[in-house]
C-alpha atoms as a PDB file:
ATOM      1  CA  UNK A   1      43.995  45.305  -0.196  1.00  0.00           C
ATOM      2  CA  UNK A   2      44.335  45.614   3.249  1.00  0.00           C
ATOM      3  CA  UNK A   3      45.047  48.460   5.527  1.00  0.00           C
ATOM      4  CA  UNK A   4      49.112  47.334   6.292  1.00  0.00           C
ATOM      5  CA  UNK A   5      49.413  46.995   2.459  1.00  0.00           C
ATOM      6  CA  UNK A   6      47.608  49.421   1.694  1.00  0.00           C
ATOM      7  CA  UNK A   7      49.930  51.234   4.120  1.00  0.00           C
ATOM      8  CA  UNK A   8      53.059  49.915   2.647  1.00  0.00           C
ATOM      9  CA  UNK A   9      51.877  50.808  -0.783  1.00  0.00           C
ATOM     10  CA  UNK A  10      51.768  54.687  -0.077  1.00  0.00           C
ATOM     11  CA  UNK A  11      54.959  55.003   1.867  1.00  0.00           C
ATOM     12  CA  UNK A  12      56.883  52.637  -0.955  1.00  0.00           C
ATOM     13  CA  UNK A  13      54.495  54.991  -3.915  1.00  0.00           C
ATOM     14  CA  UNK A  14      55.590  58.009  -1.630  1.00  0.00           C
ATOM     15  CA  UNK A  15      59.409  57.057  -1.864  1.00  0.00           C
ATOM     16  CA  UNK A  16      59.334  56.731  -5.443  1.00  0.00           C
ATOM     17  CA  UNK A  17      58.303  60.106  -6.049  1.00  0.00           C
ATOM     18  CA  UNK A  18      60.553  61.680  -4.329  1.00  0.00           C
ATOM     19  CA  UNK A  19      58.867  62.132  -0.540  1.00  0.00           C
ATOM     20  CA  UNK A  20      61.602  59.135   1.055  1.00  0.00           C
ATOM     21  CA  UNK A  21      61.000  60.658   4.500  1.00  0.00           C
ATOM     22  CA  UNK A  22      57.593  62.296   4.175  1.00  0.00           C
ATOM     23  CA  UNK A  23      55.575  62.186   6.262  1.00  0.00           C
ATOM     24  CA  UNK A  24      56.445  59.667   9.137  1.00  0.00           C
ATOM     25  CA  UNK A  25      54.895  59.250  12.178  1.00  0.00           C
ATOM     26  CA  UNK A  26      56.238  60.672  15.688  1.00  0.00           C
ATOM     27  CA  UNK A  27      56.029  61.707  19.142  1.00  0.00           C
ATOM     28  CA  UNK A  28      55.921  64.808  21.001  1.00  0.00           C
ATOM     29  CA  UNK A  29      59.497  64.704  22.000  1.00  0.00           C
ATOM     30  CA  UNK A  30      60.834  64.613  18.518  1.00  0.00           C
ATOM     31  CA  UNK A  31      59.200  68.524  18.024  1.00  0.00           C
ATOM     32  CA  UNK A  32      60.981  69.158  21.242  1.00  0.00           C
ATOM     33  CA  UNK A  33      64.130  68.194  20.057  1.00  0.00           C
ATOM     34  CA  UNK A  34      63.260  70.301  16.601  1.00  0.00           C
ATOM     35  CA  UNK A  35      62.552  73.345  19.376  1.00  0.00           C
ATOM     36  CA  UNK A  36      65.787  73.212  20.879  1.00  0.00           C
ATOM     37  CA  UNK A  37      68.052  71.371  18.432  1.00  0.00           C
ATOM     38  CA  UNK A  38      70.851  74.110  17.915  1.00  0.00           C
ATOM     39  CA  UNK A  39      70.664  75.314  13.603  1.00  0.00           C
ATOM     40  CA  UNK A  40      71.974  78.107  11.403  1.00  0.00           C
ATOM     41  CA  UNK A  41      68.453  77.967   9.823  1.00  0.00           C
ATOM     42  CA  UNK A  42      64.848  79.220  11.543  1.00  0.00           C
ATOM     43  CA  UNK A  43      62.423  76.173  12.502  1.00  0.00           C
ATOM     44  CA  UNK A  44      59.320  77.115  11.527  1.00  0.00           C
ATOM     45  CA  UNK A  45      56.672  74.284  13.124  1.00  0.00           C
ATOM     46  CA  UNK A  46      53.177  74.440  11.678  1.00  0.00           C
ATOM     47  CA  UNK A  47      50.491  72.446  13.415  1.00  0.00           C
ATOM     48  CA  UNK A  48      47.724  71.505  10.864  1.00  0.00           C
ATOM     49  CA  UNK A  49      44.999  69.002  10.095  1.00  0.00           C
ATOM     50  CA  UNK A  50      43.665  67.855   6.436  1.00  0.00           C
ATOM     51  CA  UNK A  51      40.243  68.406   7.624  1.00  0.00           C
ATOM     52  CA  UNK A  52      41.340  72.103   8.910  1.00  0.00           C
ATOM     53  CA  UNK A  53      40.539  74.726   5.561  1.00  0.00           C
ATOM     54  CA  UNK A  54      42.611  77.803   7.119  1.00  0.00           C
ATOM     55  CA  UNK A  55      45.458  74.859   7.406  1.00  0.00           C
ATOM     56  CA  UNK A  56      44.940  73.927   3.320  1.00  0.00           C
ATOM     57  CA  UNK A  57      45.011  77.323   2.806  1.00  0.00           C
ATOM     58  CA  UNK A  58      48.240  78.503   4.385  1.00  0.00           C
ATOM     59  CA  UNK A  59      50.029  75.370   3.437  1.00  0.00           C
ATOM     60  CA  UNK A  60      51.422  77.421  -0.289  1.00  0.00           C
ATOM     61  CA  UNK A  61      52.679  79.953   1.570  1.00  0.00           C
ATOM     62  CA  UNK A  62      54.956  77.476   3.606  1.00  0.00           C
ATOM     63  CA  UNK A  63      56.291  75.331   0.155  1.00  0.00           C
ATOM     64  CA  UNK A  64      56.842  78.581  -0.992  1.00  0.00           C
ATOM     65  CA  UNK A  65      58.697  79.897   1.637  1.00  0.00           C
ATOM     66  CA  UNK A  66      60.577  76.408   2.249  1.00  0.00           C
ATOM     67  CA  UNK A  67      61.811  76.623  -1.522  1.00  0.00           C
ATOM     68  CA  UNK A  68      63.069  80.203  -1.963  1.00  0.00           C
ATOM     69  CA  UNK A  69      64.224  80.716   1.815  1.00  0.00           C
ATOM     70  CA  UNK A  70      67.778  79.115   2.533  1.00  0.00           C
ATOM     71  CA  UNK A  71      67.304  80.144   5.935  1.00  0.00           C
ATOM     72  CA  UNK A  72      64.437  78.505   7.059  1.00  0.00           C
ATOM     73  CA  UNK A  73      63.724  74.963   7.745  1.00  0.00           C
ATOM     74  CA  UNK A  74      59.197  73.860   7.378  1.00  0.00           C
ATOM     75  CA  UNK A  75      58.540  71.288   9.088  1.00  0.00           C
ATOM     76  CA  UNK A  76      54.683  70.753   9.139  1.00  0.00           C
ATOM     77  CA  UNK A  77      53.159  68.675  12.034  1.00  0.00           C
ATOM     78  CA  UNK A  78      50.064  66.623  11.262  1.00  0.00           C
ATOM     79  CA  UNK A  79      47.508  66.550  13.990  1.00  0.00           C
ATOM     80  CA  UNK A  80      45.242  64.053  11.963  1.00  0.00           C
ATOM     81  CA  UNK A  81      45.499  61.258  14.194  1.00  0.00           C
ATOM     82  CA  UNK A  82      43.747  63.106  17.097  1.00  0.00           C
ATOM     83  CA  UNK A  83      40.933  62.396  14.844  1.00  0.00           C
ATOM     84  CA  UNK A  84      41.613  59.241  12.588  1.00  0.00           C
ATOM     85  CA  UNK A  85      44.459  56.252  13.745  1.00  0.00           C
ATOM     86  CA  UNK A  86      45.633  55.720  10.033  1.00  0.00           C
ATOM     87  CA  UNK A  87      48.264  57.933   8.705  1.00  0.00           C
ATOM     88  CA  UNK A  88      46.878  57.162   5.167  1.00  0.00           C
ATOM     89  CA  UNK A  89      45.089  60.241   4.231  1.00  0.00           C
ATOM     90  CA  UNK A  90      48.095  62.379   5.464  1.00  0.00           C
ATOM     91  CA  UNK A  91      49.774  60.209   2.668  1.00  0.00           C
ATOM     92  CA  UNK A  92      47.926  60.716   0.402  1.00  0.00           C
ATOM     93  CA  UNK A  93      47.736  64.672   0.887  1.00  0.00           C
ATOM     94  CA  UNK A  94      51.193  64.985   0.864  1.00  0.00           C
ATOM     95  CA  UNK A  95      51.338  63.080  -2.356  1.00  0.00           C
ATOM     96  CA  UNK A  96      48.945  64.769  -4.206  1.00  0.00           C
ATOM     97  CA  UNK A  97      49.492  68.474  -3.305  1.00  0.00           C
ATOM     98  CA  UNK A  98      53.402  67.319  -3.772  1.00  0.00           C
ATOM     99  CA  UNK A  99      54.285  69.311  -0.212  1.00  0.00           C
ATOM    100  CA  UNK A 100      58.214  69.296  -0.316  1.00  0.00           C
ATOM    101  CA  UNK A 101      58.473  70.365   3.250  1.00  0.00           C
ATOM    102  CA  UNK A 102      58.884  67.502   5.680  1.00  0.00           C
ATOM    103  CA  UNK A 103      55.898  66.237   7.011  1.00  0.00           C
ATOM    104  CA  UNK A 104      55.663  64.405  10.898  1.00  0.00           C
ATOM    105  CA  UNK A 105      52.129  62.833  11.528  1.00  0.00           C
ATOM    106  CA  UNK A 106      52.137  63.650  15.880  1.00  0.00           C
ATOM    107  CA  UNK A 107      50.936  60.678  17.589  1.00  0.00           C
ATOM    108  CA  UNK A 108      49.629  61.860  20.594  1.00  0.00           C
ATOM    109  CA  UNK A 109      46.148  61.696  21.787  1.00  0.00           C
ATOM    110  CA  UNK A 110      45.838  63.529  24.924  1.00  0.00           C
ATOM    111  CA  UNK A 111      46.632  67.478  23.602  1.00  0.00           C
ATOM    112  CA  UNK A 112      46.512  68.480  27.458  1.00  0.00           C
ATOM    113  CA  UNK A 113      49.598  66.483  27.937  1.00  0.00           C
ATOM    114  CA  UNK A 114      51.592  68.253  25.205  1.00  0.00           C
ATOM    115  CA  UNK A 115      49.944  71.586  23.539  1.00  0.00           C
ATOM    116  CA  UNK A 116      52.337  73.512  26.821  1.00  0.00           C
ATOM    117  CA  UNK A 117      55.356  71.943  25.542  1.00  0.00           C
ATOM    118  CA  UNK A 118      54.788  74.213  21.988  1.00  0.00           C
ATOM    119  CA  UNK A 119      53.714  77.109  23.428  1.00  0.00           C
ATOM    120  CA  UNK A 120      51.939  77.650  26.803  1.00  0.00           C
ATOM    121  CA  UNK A 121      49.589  80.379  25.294  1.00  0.00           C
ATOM    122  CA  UNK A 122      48.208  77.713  22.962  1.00  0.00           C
ATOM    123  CA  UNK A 123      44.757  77.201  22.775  1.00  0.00           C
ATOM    124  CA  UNK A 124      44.912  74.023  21.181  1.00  0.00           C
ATOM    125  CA  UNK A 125      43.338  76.003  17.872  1.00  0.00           C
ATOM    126  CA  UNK A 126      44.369  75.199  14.255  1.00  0.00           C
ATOM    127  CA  UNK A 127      46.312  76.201  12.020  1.00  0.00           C
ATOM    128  CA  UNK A 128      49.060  77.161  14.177  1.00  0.00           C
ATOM    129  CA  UNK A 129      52.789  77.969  13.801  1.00  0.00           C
ATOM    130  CA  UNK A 130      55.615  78.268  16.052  1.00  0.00           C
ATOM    131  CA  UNK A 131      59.085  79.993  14.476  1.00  0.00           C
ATOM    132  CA  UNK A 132      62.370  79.454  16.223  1.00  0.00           C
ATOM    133  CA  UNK A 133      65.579  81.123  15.717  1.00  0.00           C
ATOM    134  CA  UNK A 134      67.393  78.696  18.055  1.00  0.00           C
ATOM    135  CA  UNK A 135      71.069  80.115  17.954  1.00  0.00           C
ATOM    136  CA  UNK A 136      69.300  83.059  19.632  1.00  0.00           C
ATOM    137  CA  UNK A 137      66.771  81.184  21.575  1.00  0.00           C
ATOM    138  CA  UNK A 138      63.843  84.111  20.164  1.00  0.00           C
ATOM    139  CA  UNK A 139      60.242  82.624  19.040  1.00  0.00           C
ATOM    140  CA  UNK A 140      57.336  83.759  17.453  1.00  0.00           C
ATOM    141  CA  UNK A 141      53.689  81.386  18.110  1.00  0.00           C
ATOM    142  CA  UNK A 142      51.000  82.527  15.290  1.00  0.00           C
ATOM    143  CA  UNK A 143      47.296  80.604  16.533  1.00  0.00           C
ATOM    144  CA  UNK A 144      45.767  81.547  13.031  1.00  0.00           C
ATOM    145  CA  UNK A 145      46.609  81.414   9.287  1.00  0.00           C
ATOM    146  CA  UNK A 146      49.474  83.277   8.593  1.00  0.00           C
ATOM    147  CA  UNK A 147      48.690  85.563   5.385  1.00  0.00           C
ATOM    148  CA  UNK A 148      51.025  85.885   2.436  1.00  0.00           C
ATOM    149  CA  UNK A 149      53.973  87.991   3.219  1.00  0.00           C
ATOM    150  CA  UNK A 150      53.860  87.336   7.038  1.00  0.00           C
ATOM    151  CA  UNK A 151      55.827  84.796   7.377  1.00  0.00           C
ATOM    152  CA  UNK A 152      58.197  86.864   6.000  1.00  0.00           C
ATOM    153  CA  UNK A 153      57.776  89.709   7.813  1.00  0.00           C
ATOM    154  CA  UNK A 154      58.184  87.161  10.951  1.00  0.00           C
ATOM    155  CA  UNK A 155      61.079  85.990   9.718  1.00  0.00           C
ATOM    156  CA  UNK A 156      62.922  88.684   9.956  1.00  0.00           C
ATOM    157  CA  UNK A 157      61.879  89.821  13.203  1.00  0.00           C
ATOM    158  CA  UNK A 158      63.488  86.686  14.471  1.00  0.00           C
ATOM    159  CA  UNK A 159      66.986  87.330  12.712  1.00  0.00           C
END
């Protein structure tokens, strides 16, 4: 098989199962728009890689919270292809730890030209999440695995 149906297969296997817009591939200035993108809920934006352990770690703590929290939206934002052009393993990861937050694969390649727009304090280190109460404008940026209960705790700071 090659890699376009190969390609076609996951996204088509993906939809099936339930993931019909996870994950999809996009550019910087859709997470912009996410940042600033007026909602009664909190964005919470977590930068991650499959290759990142910390990230793999985390990532319960964000289904979790993405299930039981009405007032918060997960989006998680795959850096993998800094590293490798083919969105396929992200598919695959999504599919087989069944992540139920949406899922964007960044496709970017020059962090310089975009880390800033996230947060100008970022180091460029993984994982990392940004939460955004954007009726209020107030934002939290966590450069490090966020522990169970945090995010919580973070939460509510924001409200």
């Amino acid at each position: 098989m090659n890699r376009f149906a190969l390609s076609v297969f996951l996204y088509l296997s993906a939809i099936t199962i339930g993931f019909s817009q996870n994950p999809r591939v996009v550019k910087i200035s859709e997470i912009e728009s996410l940042i600033v993108t007026k909602s009664d809920k909190i964005q919470v934006i977590n930068f991650w890689a499959t290759w990142c352990a910390p990230c793999v770690k985390e990532m319960p703590i964000l289904e979790k919270a993405n299930l039981e929290n009405g007032n918060i939206k997960v989006t998680l934002v795959s850096l993998d292809l800094d590293i490798d052009p083919s969105p396929e393993k992200v598919f695959k990861f999504v599919e087989r730890k069944k992540i139920t937050s949406r899922v964007l694969i960044l496709d970017e390649h020059d962090p310089n030209s975009w880390i800033d727009k996230i947060d100008n304090q970022w180091s460029g280190a993984l994982p990392a999440t940004l939460l955004v109460n954007t009726k209020t404008g107030n934002r939290k940026f966590i450069e490090r695995e966020l522990r169970e209960g945090e995010l919580d705790d973070l939460i509510k700071q924001l409200n």
